[in-house]
N, C-alpha and C. Protein backbone atom coordinates (compact mmCIF):
# COMPACT_ATOMS: atom_id res chain seq x y z
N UNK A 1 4.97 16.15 -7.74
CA UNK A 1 5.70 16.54 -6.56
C UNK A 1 6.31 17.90 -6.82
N UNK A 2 5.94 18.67 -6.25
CA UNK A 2 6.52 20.34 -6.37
C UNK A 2 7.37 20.52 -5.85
N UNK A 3 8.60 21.12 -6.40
CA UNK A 3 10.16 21.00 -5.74
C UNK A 3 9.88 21.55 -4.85
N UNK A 4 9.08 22.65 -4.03
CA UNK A 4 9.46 22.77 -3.24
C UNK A 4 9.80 21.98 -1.48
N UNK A 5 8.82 20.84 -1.92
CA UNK A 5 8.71 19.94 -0.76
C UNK A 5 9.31 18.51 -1.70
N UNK A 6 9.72 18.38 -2.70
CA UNK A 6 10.32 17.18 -2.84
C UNK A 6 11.39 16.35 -1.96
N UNK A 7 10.99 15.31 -1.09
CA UNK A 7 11.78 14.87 0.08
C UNK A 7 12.96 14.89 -0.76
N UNK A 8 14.25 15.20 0.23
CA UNK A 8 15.89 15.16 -0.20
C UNK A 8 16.00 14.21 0.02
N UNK A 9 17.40 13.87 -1.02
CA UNK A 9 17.82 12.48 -0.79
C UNK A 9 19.78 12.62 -0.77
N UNK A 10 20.30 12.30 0.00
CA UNK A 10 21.59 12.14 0.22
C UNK A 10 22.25 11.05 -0.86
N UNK A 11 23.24 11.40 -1.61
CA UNK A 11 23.81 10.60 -2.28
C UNK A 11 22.76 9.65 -3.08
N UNK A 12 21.52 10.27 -3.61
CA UNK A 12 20.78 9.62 -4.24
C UNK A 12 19.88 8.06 -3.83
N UNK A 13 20.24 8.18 -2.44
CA UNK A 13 19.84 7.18 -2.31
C UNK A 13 18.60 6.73 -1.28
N UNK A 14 18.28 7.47 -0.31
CA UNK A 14 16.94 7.06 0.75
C UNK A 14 16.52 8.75 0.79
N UNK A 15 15.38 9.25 1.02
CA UNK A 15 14.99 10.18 1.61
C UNK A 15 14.99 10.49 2.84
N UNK A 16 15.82 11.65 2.75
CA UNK A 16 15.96 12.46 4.31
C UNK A 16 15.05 13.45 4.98
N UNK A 17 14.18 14.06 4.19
CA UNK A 17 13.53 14.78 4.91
C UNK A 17 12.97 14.40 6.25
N UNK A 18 13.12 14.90 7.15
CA UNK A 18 12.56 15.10 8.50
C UNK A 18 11.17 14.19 8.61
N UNK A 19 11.02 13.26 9.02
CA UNK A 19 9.44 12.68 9.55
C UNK A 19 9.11 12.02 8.32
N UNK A 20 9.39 11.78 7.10
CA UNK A 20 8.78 11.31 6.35
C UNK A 20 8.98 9.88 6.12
N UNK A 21 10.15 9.19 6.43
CA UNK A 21 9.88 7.56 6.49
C UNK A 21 9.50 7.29 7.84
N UNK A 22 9.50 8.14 8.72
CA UNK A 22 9.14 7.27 10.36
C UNK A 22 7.28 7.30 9.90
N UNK A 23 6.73 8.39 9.22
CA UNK A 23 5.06 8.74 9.23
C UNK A 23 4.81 7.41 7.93
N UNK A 24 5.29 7.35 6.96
CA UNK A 24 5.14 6.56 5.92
C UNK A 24 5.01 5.30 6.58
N UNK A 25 6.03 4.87 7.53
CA UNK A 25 5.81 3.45 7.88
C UNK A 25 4.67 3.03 9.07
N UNK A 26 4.72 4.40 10.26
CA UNK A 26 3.54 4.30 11.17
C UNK A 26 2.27 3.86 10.58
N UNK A 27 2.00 4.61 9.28
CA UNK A 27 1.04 4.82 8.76
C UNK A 27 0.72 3.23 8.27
N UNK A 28 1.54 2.73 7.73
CA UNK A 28 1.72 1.27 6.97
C UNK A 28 1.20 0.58 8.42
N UNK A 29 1.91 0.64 9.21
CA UNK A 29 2.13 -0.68 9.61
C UNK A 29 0.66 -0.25 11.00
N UNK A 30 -0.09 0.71 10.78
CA UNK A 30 -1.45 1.47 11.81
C UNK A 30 -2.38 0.80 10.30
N UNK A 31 -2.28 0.02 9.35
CA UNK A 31 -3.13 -0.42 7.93
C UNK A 31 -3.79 0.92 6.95
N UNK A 32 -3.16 1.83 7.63
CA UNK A 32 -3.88 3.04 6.40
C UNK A 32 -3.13 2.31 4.86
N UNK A 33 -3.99 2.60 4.02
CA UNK A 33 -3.49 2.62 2.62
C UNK A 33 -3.39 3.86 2.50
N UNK A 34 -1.98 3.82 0.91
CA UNK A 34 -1.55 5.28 0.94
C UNK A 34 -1.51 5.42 -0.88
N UNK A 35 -1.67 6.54 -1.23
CA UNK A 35 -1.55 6.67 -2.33
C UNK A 35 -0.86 8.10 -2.91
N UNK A 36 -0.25 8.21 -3.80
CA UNK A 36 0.36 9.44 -4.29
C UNK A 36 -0.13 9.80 -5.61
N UNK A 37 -0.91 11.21 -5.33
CA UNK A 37 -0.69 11.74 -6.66
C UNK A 37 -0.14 12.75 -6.78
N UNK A 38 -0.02 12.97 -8.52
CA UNK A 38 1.10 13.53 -8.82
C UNK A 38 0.66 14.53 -10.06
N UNK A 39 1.40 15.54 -10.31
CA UNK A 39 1.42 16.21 -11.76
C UNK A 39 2.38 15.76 -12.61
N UNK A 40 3.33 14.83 -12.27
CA UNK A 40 4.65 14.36 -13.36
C UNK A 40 4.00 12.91 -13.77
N UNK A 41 4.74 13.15 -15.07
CA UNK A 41 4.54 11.21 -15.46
C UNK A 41 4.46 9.96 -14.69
N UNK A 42 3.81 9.09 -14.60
CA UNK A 42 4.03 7.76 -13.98
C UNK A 42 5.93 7.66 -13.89
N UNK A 43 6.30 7.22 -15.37
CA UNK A 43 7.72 6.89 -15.20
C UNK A 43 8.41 8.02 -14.16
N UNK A 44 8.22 9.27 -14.51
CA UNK A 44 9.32 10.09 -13.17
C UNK A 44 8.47 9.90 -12.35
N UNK A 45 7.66 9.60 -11.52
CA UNK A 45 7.22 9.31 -10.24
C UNK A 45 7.42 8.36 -9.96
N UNK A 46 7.33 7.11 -10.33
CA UNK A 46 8.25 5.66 -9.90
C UNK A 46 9.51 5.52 -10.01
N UNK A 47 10.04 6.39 -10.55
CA UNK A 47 11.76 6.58 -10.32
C UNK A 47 12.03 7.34 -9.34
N UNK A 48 11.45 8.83 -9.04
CA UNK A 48 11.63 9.15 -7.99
C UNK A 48 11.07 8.48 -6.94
N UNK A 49 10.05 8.09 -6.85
CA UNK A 49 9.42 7.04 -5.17
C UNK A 49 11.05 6.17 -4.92
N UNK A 50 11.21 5.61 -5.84
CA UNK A 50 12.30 4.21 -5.99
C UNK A 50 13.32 4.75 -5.00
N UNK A 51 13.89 5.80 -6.01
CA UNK A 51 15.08 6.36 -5.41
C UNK A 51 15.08 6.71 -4.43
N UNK A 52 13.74 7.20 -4.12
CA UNK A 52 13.81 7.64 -2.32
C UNK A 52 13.68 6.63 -1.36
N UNK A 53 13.46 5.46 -1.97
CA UNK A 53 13.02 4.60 -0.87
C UNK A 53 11.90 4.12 -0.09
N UNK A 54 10.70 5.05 -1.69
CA UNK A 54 9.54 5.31 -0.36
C UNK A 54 8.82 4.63 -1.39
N UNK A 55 8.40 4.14 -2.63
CA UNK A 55 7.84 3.37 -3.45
C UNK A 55 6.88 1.90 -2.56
N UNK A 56 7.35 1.73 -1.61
CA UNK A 56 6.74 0.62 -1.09
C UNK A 56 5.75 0.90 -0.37
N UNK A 57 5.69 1.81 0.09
CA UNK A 57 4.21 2.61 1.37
C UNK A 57 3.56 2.80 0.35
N UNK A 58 3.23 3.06 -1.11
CA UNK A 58 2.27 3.15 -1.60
C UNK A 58 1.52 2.13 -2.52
N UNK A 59 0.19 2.09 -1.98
CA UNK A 59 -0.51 0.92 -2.74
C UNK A 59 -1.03 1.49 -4.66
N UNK A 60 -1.10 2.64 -4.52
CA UNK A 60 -1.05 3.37 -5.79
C UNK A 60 -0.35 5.00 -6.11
N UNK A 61 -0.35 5.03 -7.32
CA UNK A 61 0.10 5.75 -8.04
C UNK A 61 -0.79 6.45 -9.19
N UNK A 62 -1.12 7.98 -8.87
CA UNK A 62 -1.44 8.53 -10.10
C UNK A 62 -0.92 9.87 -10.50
N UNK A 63 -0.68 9.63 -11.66
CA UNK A 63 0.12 10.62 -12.42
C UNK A 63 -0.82 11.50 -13.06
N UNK A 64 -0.12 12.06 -13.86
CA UNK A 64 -0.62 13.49 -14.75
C UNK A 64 -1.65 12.33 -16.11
N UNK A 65 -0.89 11.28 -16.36
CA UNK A 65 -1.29 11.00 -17.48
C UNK A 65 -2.84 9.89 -17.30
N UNK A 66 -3.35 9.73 -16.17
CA UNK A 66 -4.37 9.05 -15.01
C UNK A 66 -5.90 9.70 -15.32
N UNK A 67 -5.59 11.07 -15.88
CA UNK A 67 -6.68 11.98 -15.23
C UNK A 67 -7.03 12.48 -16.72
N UNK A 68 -8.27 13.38 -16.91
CA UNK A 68 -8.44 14.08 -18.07
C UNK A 68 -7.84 15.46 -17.67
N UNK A 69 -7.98 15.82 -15.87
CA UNK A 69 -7.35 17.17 -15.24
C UNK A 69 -7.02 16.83 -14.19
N UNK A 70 -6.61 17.31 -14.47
CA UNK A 70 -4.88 17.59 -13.24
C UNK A 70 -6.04 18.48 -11.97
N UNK A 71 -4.59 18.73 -10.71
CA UNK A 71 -4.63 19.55 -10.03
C UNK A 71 -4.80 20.82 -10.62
N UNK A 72 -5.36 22.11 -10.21
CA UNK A 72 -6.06 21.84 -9.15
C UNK A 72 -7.64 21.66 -9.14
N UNK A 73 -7.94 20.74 -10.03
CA UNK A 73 -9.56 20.03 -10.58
C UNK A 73 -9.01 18.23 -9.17
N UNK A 74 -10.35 18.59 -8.92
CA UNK A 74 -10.27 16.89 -7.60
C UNK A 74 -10.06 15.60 -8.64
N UNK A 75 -10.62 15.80 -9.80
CA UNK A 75 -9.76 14.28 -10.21
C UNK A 75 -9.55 12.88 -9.68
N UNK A 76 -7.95 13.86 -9.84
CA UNK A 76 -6.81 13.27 -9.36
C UNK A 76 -7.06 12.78 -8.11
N UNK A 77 -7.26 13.22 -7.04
CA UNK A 77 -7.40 12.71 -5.62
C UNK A 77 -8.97 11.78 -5.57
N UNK A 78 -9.47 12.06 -6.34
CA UNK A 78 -11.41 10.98 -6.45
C UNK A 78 -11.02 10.02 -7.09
N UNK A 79 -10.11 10.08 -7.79
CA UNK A 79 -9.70 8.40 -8.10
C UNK A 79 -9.06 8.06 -7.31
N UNK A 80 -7.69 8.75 -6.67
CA UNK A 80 -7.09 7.39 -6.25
C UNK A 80 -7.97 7.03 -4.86
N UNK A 81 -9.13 7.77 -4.66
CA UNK A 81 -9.90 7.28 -3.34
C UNK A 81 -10.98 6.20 -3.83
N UNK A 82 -11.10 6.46 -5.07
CA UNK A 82 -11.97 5.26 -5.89
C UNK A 82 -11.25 3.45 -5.59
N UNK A 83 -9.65 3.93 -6.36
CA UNK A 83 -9.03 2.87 -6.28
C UNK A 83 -8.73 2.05 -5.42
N UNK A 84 -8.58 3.05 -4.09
CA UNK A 84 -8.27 2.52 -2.40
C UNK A 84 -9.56 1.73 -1.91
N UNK A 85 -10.54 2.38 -2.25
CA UNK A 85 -12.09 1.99 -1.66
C UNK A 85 -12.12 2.63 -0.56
N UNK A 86 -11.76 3.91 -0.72
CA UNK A 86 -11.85 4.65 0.84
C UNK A 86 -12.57 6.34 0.19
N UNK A 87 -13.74 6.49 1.05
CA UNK A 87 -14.53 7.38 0.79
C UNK A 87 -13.92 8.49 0.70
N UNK A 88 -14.29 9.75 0.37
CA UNK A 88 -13.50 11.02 0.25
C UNK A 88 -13.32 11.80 1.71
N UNK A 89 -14.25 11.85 2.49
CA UNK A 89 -14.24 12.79 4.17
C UNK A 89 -13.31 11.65 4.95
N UNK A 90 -12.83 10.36 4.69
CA UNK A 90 -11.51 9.58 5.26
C UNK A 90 -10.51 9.45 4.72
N UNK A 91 -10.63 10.31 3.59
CA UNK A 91 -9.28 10.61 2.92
C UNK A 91 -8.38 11.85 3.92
N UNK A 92 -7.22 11.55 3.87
CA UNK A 92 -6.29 12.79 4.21
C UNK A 92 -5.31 12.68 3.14
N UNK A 93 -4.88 14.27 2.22
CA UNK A 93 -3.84 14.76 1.74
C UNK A 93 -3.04 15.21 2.24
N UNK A 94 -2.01 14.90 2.22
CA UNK A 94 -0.49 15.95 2.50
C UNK A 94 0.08 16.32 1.53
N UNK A 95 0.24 17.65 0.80
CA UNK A 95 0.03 18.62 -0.10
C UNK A 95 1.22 19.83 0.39
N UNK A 96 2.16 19.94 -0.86
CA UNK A 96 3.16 21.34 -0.39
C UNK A 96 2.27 22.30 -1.54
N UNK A 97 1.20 22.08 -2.95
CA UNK A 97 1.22 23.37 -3.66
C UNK A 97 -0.52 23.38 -3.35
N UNK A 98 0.13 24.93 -3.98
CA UNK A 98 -1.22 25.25 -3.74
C UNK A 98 -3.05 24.72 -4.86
N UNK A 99 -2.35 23.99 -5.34
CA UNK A 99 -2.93 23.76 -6.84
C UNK A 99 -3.44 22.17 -5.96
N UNK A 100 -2.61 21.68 -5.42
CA UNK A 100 -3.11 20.26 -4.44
C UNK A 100 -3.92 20.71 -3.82
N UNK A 101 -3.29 22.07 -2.59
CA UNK A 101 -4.47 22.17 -1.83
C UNK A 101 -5.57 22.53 -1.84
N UNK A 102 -6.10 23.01 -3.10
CA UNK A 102 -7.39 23.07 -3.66
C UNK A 102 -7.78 22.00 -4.50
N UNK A 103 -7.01 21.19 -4.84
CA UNK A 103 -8.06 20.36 -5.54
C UNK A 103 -8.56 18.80 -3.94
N UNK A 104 -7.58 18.87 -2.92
CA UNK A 104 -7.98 18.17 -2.04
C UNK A 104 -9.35 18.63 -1.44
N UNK A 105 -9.45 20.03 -1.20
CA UNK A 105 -10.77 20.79 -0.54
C UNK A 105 -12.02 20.54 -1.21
N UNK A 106 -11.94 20.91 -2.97
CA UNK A 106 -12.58 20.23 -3.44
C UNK A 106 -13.13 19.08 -3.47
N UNK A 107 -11.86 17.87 -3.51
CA UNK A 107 -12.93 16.29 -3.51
C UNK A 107 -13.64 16.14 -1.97
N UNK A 108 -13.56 17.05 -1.28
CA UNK A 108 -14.18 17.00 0.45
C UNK A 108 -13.00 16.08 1.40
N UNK A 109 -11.89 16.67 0.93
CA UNK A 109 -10.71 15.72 1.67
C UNK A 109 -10.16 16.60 2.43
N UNK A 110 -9.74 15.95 3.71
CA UNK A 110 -8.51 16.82 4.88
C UNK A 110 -7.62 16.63 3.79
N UNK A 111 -7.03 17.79 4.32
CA UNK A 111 -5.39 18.24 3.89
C UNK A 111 -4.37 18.94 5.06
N UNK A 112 -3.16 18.39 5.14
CA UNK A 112 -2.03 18.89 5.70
C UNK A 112 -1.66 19.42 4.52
N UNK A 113 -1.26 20.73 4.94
CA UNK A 113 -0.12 21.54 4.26
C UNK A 113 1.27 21.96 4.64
N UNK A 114 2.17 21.07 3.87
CA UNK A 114 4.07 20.99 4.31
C UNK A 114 4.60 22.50 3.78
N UNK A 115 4.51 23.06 4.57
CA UNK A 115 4.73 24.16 3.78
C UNK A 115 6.48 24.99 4.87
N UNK A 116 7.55 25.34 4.15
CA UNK A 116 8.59 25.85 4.94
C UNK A 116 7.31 27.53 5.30
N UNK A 117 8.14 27.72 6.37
CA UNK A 117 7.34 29.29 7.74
C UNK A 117 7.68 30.17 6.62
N UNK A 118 8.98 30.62 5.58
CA UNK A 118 9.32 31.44 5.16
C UNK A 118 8.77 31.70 3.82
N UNK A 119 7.77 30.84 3.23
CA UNK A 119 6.92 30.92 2.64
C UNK A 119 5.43 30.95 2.93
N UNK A 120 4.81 32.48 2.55
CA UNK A 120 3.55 32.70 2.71
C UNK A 120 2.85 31.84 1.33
N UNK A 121 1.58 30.83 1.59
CA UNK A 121 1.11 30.49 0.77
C UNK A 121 -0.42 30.71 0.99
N UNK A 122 -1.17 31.01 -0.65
CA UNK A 122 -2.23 31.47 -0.73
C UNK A 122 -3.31 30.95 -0.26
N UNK A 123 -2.83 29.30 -0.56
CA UNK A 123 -3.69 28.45 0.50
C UNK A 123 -3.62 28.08 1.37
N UNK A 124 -3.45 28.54 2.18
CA UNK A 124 -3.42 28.27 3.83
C UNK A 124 -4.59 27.90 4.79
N UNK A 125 -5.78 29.12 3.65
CA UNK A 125 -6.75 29.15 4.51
C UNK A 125 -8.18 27.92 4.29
N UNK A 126 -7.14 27.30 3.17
CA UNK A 126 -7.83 26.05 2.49
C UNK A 126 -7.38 24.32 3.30
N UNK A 127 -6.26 24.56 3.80
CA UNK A 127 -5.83 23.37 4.61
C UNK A 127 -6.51 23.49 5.95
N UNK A 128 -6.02 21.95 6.56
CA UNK A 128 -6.63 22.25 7.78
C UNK A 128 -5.75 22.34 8.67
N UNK A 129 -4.85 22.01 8.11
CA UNK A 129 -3.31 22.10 9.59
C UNK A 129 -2.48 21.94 8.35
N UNK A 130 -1.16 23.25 9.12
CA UNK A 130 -0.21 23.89 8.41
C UNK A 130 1.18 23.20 8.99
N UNK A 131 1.53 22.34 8.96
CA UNK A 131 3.27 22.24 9.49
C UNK A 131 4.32 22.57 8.13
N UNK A 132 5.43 22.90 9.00
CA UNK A 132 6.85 22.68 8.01
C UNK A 132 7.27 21.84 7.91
N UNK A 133 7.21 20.51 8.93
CA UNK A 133 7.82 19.17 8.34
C UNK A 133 7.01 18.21 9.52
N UNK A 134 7.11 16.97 8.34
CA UNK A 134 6.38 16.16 9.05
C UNK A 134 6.92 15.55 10.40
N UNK A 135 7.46 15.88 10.38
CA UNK A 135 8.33 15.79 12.00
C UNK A 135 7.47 15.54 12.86
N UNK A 136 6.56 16.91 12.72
CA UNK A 136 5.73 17.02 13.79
C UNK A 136 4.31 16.73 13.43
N UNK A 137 4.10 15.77 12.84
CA UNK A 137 2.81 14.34 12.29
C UNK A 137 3.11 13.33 13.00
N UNK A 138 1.86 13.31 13.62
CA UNK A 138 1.62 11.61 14.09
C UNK A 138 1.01 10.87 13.37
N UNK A 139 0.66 9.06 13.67
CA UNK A 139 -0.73 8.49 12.97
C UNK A 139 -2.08 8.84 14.11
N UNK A 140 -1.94 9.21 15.03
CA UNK A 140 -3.30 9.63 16.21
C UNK A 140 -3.62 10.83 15.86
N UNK A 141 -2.49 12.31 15.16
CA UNK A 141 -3.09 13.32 14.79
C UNK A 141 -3.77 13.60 13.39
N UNK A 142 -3.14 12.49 12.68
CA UNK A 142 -3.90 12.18 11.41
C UNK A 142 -5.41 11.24 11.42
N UNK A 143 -4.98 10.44 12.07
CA UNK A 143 -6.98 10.06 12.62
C UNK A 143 -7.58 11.20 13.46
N UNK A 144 -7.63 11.45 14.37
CA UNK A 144 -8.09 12.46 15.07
C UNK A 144 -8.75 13.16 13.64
N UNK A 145 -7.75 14.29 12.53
CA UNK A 145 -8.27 14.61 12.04
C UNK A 145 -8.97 14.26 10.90
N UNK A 146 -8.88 12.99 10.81
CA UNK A 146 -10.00 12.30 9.61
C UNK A 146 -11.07 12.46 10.73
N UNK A 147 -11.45 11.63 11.38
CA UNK A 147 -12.56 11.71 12.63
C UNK A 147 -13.21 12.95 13.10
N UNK A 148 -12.81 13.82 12.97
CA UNK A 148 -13.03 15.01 13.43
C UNK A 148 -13.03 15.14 14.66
């Protein structure tokens, strides 16, 4: 999780960022499976999921220590689509670095890119839709764009 989009959490305790538990649960409860990967350890990624509150929307977890390479090599994202049983072109990433959003393009996966306006990022032209917060994510604009 790259600080720069690491969801906030108030008093340590639920995540606040904008759109991200209303999309986490649409998503749950529309039967997508969800999975997170990561460049940090298993242990700090299940402490942070925990703490945020968001540990339960995901059916897996892969870390840095999962893979022989990391981001931005696809890997990471071809397994956890292995693990899900969900092909790679019905995969969607939501990705703040740029090191994600190339290794998502790579495994042949959509990608959203969370990216704040006041940051120009190199990959831009590698995502397929650019928001600043998931606010403005649906689960119909996320099928739509698995579906094409």
């Amino acid at each position: 999780m790259n600080p720069v989009y690491q969801p906030s959490t108030k008093n340590g305790s639920q995540c606040n960022e904008p759109g991200v538990l209303e999309l986490l649960s649409d998503l749950e409860n529309q039967g997508y499976v969800q999975a997170v990967v990561s460049s940090t350890s298993r242990a700090n990624l299940t402490r942070i999921l925990s703490q945020l509150g968001i540990r339960k929307f995901f059916q897996e977890l892969i870390a840095f220590e999962d893979c022989s390479k990391g981001k931005p090599h696809p890997d990471p994202f071809l397994k956890a689509a292995q693990i899900l049983g969900v092909s790679c072109p019905q995969c969607l990433v939501i990705e703040d670095s740029v090191y994600g959003v190339t290794a998502a393009q790579a495994a042949g996966m959509r990608c959203i890119q969370v990216m704040p306006e006041e940051i120009e990022s190199p990959s831009k032209e590698l995502s397929d839709w650019q928001v600043e917060s998931l606010e403005v994510v649906s689960v119909d604009q996320i099928t739509q764009l698995i579906n094409g």
